[in-house]
N, C-alpha and C. Protein backbone atom coordinates (compact mmCIF):
# COMPACT_ATOMS: atom_id res chain seq x y z
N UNK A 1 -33.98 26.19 8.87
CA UNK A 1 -33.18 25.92 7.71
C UNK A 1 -33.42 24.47 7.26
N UNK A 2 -33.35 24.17 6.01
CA UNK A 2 -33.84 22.98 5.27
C UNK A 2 -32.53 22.74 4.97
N UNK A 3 -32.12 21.19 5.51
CA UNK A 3 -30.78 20.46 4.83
C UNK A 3 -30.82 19.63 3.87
N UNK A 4 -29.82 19.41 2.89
CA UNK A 4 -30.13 17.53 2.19
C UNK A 4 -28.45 17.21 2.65
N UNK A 5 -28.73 16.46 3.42
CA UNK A 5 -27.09 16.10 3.75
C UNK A 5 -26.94 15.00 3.02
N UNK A 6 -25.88 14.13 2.43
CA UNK A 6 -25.75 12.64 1.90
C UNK A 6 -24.47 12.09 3.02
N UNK A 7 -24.42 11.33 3.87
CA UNK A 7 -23.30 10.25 4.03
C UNK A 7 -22.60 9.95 3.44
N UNK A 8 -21.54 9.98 3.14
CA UNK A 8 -20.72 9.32 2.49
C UNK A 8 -19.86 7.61 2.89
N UNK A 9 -20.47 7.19 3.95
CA UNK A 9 -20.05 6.02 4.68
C UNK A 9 -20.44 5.23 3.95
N UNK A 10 -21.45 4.93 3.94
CA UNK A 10 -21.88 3.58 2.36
C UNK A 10 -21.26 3.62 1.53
N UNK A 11 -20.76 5.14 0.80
CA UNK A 11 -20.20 4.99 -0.43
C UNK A 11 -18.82 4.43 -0.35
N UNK A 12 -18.28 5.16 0.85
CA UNK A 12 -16.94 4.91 1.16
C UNK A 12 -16.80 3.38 1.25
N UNK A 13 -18.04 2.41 2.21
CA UNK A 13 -17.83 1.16 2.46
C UNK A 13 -17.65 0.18 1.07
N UNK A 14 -18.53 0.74 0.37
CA UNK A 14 -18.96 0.21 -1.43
C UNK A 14 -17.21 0.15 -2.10
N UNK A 15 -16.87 0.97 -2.30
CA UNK A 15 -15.91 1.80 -2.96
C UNK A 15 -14.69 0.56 -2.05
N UNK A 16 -14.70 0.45 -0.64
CA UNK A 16 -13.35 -0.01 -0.51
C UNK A 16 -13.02 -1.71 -0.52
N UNK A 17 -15.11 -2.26 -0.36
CA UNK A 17 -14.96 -3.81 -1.24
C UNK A 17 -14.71 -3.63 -2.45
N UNK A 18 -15.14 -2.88 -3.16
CA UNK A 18 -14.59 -2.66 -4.80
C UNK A 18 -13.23 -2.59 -5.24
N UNK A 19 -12.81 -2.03 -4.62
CA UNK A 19 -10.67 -1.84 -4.19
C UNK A 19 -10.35 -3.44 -3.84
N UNK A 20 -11.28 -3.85 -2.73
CA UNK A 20 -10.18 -5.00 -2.29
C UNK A 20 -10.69 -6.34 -3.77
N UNK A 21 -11.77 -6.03 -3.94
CA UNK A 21 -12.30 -6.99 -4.77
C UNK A 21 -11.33 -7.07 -6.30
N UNK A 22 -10.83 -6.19 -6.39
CA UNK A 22 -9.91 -6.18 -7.83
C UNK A 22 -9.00 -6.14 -7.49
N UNK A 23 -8.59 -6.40 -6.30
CA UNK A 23 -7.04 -6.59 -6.23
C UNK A 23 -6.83 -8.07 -6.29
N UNK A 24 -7.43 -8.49 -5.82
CA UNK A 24 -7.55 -10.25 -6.03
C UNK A 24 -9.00 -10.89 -7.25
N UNK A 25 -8.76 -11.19 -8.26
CA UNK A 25 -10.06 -11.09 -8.80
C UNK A 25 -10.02 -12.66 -8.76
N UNK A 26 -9.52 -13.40 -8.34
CA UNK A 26 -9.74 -15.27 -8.28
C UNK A 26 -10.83 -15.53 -8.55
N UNK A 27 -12.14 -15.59 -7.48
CA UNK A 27 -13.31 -15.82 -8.18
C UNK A 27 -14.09 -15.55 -9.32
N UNK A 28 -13.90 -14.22 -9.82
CA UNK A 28 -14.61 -13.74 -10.95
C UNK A 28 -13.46 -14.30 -11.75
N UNK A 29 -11.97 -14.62 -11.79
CA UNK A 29 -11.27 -15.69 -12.91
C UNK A 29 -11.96 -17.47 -12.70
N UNK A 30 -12.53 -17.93 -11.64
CA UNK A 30 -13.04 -18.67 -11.69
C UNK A 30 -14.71 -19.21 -12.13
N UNK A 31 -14.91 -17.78 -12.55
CA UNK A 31 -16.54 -18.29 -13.08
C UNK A 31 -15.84 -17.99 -14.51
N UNK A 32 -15.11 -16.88 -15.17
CA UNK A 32 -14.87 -16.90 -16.05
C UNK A 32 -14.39 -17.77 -16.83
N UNK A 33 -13.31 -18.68 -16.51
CA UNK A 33 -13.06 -19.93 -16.68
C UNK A 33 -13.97 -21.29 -16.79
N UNK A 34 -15.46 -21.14 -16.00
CA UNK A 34 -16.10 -22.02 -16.30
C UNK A 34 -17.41 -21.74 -17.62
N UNK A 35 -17.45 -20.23 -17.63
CA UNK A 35 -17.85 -19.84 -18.90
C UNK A 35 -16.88 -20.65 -20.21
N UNK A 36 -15.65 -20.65 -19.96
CA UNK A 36 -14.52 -20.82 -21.20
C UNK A 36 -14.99 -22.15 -21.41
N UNK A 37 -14.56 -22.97 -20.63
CA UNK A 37 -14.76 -24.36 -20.32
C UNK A 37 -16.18 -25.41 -21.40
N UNK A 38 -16.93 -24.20 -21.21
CA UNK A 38 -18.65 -24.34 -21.52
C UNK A 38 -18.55 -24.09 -23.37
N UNK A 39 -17.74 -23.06 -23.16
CA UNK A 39 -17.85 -22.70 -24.91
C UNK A 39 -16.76 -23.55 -25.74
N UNK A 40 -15.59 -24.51 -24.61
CA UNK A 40 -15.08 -24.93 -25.80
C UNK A 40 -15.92 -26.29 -25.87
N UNK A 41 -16.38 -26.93 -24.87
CA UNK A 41 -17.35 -28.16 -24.92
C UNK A 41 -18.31 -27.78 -26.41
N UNK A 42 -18.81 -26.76 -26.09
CA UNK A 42 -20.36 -26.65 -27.03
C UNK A 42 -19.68 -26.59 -28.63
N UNK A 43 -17.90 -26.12 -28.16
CA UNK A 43 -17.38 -26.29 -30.29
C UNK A 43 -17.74 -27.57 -30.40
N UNK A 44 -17.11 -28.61 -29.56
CA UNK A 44 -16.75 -29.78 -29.71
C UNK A 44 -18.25 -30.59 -29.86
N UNK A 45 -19.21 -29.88 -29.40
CA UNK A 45 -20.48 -30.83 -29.76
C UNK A 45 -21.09 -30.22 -30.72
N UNK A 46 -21.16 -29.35 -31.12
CA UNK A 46 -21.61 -28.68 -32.36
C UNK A 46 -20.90 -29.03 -33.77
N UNK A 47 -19.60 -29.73 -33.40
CA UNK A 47 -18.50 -29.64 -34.34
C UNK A 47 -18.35 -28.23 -35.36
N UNK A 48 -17.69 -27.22 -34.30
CA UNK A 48 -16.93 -25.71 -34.44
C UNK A 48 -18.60 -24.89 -34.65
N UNK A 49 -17.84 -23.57 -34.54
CA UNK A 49 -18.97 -22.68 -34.35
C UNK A 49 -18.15 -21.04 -34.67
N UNK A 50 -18.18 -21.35 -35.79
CA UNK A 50 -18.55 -21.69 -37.24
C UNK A 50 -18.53 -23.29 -37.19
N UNK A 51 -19.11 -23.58 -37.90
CA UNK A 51 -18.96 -25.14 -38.29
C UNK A 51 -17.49 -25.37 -38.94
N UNK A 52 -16.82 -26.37 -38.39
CA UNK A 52 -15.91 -26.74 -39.07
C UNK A 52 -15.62 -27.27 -40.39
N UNK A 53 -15.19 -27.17 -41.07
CA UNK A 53 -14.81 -27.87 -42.54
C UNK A 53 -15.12 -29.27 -42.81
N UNK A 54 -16.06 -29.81 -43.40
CA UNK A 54 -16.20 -31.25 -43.15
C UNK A 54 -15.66 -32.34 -44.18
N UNK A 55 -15.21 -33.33 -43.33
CA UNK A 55 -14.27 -34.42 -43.81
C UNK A 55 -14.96 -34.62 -45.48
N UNK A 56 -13.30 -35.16 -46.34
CA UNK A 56 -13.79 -35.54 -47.70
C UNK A 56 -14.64 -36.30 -48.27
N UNK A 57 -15.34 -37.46 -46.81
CA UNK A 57 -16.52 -38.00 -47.45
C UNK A 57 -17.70 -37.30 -47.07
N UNK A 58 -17.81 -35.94 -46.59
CA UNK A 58 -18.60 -35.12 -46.41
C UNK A 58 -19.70 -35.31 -44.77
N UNK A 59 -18.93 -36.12 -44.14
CA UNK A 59 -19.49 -36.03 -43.16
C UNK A 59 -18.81 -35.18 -42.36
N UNK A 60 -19.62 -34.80 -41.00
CA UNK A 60 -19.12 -33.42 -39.67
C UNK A 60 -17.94 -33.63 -39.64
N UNK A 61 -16.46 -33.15 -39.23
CA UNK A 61 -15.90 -33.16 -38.95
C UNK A 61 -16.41 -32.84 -36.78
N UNK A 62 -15.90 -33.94 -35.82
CA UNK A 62 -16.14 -33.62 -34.68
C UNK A 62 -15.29 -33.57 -33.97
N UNK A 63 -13.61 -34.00 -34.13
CA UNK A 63 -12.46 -34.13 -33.57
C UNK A 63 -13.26 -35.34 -32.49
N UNK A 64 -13.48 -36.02 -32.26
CA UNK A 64 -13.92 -36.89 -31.18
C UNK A 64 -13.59 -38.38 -31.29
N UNK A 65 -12.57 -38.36 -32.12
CA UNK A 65 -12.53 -40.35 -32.27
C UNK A 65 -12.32 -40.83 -30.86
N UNK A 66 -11.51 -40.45 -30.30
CA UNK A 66 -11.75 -41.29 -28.94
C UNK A 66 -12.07 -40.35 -27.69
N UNK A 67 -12.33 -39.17 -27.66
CA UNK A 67 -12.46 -38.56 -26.99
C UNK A 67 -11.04 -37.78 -26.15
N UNK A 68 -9.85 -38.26 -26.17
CA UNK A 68 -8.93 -37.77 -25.68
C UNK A 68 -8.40 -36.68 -25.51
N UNK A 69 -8.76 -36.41 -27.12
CA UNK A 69 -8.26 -34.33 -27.29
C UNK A 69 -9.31 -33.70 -26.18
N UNK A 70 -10.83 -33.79 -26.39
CA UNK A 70 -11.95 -33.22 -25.74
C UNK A 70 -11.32 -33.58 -23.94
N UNK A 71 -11.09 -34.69 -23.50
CA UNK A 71 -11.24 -34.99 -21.76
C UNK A 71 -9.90 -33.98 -21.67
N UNK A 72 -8.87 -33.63 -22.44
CA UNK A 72 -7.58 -33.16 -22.33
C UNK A 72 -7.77 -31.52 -21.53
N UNK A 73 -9.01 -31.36 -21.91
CA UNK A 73 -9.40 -29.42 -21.86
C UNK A 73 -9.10 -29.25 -20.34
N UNK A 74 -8.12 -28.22 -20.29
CA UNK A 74 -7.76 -28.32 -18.74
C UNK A 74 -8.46 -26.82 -18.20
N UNK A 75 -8.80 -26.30 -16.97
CA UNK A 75 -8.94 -25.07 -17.01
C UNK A 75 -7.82 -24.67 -15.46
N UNK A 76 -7.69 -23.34 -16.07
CA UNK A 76 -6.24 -22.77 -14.51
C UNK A 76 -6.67 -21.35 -14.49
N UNK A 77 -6.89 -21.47 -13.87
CA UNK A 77 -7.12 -18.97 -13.40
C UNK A 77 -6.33 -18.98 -11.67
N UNK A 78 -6.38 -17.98 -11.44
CA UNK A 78 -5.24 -17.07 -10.29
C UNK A 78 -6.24 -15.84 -10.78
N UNK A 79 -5.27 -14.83 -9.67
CA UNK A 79 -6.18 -13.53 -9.02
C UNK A 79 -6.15 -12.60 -10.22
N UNK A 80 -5.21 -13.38 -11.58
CA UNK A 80 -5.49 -11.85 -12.52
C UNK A 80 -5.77 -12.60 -14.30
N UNK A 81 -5.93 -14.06 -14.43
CA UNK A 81 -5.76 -14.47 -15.57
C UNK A 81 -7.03 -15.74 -15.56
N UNK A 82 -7.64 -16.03 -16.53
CA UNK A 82 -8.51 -17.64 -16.84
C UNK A 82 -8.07 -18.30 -17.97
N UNK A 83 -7.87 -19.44 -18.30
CA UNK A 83 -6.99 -19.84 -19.17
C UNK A 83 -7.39 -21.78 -19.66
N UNK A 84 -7.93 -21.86 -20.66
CA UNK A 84 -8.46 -23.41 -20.92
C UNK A 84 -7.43 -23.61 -21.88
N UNK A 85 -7.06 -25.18 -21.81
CA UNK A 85 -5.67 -25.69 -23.03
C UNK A 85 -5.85 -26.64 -22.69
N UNK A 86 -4.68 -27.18 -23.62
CA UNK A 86 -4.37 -28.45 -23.79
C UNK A 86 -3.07 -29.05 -24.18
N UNK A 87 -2.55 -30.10 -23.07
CA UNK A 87 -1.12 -30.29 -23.61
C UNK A 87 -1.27 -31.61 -24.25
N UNK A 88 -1.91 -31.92 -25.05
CA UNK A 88 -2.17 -33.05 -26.61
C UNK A 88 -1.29 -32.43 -27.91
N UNK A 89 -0.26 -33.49 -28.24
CA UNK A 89 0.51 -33.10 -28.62
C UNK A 89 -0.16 -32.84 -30.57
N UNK A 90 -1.35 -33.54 -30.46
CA UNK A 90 -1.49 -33.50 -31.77
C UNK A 90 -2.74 -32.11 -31.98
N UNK A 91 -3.12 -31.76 -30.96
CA UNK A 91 -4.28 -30.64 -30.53
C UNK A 91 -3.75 -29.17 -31.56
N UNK A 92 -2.24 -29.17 -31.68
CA UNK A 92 -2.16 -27.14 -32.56
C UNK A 92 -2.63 -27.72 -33.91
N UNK A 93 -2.43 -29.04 -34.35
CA UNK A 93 -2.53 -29.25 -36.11
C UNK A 93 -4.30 -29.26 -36.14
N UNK A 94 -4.94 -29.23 -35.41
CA UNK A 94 -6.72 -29.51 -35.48
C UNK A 94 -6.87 -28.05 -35.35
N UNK A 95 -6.03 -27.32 -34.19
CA UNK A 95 -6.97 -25.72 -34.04
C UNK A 95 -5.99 -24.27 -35.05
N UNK A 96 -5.26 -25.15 -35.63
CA UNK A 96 -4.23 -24.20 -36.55
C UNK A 96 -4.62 -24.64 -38.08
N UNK A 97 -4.06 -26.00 -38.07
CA UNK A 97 -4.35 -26.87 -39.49
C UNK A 97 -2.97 -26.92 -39.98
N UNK A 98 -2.49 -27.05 -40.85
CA UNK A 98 -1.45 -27.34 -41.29
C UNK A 98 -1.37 -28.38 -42.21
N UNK A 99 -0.29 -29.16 -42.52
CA UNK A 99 0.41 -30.05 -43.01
C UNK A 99 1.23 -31.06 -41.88
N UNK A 100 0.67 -32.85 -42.42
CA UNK A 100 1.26 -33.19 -41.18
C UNK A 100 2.65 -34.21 -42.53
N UNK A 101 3.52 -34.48 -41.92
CA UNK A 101 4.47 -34.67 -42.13
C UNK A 101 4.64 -36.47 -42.79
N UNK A 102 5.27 -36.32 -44.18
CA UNK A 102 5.28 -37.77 -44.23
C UNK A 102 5.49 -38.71 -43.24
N UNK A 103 4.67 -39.91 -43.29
CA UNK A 103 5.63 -40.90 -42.81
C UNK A 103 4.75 -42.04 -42.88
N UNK A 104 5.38 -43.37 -42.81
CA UNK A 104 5.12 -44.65 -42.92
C UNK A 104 3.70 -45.16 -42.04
N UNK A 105 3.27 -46.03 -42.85
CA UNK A 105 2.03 -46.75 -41.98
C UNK A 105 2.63 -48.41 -41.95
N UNK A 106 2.47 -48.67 -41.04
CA UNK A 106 2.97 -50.37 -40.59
C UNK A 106 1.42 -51.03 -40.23
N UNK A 107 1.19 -52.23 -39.75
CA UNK A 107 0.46 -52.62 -39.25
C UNK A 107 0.69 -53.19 -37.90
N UNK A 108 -0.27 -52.69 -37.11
CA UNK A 108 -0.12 -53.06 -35.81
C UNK A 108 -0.21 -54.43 -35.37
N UNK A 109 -1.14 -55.22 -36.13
CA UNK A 109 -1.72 -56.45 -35.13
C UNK A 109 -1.45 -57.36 -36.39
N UNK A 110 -1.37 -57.18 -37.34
CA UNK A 110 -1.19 -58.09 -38.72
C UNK A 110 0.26 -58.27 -39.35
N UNK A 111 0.59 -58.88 -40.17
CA UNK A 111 2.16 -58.69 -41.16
C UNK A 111 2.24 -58.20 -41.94
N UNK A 112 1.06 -57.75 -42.94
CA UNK A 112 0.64 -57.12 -43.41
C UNK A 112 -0.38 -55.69 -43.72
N UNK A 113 -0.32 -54.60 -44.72
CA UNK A 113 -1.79 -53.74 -45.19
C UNK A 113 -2.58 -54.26 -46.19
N UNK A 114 -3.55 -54.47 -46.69
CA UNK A 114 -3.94 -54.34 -47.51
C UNK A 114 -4.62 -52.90 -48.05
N UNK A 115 -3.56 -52.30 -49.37
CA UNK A 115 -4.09 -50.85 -49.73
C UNK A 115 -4.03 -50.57 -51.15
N UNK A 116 -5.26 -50.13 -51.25
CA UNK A 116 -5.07 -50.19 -53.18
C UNK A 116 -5.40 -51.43 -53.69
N UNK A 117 -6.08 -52.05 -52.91
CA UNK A 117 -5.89 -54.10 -53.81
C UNK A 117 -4.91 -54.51 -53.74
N UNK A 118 -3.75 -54.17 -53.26
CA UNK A 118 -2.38 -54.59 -53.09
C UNK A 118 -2.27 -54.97 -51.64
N UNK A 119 -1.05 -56.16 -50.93
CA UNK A 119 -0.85 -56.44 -49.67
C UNK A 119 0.17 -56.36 -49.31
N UNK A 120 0.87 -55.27 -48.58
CA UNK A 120 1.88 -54.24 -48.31
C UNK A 120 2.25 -54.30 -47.24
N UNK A 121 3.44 -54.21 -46.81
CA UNK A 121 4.11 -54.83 -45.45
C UNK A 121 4.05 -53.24 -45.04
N UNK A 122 4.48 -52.03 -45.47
CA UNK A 122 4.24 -51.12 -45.54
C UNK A 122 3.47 -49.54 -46.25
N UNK A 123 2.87 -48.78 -46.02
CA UNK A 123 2.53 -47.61 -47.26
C UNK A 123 3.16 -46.54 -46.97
N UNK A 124 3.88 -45.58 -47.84
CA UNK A 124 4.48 -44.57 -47.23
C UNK A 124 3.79 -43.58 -47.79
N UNK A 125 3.24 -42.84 -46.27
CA UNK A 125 2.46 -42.18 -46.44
C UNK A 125 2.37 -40.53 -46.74
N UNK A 126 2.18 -39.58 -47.76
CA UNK A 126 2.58 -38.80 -48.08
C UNK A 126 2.52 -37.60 -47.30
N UNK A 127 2.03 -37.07 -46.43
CA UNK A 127 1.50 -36.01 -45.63
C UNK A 127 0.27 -36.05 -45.91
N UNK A 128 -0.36 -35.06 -44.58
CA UNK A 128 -1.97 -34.56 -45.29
C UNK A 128 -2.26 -33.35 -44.96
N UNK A 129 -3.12 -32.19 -45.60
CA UNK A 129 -3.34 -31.05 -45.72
C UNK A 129 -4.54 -31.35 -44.18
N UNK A 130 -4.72 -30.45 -42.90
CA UNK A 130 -5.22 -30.83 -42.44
C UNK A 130 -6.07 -29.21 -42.28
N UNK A 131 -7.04 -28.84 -42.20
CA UNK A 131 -7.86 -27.69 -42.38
C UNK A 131 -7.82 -27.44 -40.61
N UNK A 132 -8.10 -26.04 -40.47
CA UNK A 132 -8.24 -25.41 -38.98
C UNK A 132 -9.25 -26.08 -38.60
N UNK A 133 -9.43 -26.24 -37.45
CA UNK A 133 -10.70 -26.35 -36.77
C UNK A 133 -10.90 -26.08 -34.85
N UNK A 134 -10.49 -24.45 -35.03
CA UNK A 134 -10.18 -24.25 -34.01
C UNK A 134 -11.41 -24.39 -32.89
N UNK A 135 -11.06 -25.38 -31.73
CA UNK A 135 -11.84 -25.60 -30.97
C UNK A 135 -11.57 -24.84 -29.50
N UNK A 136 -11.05 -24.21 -29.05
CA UNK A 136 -10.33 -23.24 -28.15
C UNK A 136 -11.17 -22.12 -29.03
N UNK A 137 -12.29 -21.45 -29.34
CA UNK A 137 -12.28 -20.42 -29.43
C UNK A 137 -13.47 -20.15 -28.44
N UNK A 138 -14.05 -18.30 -28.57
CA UNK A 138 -14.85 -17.78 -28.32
C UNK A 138 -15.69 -17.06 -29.07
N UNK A 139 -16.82 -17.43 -29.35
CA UNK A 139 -18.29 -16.99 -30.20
C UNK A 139 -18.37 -15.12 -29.44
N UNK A 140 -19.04 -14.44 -30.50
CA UNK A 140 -19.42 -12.59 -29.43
C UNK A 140 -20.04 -13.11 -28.12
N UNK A 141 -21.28 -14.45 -28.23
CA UNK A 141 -22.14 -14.78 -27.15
C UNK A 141 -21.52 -14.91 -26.22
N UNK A 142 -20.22 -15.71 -26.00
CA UNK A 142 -19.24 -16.15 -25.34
C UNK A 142 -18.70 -15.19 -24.87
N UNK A 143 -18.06 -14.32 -25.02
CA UNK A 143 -17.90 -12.86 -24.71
C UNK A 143 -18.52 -11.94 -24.03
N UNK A 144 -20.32 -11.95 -24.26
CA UNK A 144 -20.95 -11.13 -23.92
C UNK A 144 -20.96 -12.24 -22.71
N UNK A 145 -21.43 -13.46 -22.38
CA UNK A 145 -21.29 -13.48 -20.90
C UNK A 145 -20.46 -14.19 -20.19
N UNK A 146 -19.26 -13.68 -20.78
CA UNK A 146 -18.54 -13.68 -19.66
C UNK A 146 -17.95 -11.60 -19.26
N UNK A 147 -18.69 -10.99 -20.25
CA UNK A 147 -19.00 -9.44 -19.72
C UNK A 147 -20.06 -9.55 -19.27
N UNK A 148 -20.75 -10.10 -19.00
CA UNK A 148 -22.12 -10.41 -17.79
C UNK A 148 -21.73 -10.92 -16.92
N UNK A 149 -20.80 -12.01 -16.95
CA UNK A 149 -20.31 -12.63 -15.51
C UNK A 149 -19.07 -10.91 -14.40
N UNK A 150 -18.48 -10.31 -15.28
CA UNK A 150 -17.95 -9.49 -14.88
C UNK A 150 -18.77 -8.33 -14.41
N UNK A 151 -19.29 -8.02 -14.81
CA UNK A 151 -20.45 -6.88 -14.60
C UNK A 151 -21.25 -7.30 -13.13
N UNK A 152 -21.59 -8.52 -13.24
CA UNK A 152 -22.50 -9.37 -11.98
C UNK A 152 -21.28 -9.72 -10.64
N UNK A 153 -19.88 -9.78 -10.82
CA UNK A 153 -19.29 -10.01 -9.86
C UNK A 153 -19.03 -8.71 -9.12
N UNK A 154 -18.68 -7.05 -9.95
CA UNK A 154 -18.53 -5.87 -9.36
C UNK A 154 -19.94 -5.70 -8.87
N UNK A 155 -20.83 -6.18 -8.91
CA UNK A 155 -22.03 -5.88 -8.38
C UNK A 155 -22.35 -6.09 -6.96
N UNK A 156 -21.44 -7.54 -6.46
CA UNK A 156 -21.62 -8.47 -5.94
C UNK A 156 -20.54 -7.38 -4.89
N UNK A 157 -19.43 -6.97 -5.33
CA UNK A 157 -18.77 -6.39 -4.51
C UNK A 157 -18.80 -5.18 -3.82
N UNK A 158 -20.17 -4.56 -4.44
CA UNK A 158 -20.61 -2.84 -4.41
C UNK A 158 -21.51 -3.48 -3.34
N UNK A 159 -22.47 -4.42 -3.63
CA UNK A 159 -23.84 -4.91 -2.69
C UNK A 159 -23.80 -4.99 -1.28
């Protein structure tokens, strides 16, 4: 008599790193997170992606005057979430846009402004229309690998 028997022990072994591997997914939230990390850097050097709206004298808009918003990018993942932010308080009016709110300009180091040809102890300043420029996002590319990073970690757990 001619058999084809199959084992099922490999499969079974495959199958129950695959179980334990998604019950805790930490690492695969930790590459995913450094995927995130990567794509919000590359807005911030590309200035947005889409390109962001550029300033009224027509140069890039890069959010980068001193770098603070950009060093602010924090990243946090656990066994079921990946997650990049920022607690900069001025960071939702750049990735939302809005309207920022009247208010006064003084001078810091002088007694005076000089604004308009005029020399002004103060200017009161009207608000300003400030355009989105969301830097927290994700491009399809961005997406597709970090569905490559996922795809490559169940692999890792079947292997």
């Amino acid at each position: 008599m001619i058999k084809i028997q199959v084992n099922v022990t490999a499969l079974q072994d495959a199958m129950d790193r695959l179980i334990a591997g998604l019950q805790d997914t930490t690492p695969l939230m930790q590459e995913v997170v450094f995927v995130m990390q990567g794509a919000v850097a590359e807005n911030f050097e590309q200035g947005g992606r889409p390109k962001w709206q550029a300033k009224k004298d027509g140069k890039p808009s890069r959010l980068q005057d001193t770098g603070k918003l950009t060093s602010s990018i924090t990243p946090a993942f656990d066994r079921t979430s990946a997650v990049v932010g920022t607690n900069v308080a001025y960071a939702a009016i750049h990735q939302f846009g809005g309207k920022t709110a009247p208010h006064v300009i003084r001078p810091k180091t002088k007694k005076a402004l000089k604004f308009g040809g005029k020399i002004r102890r103060s200017v009161n300043h009207p608000g300003s229309n400030m355009p989105a420029r969301p830097f927290l996002a994700l491009t399809q590319d961005d997406r597709d690998e970090i569905e490559l990073t996922a795809q490559s970690y169940l692999r890792r757990l079947i292997d």
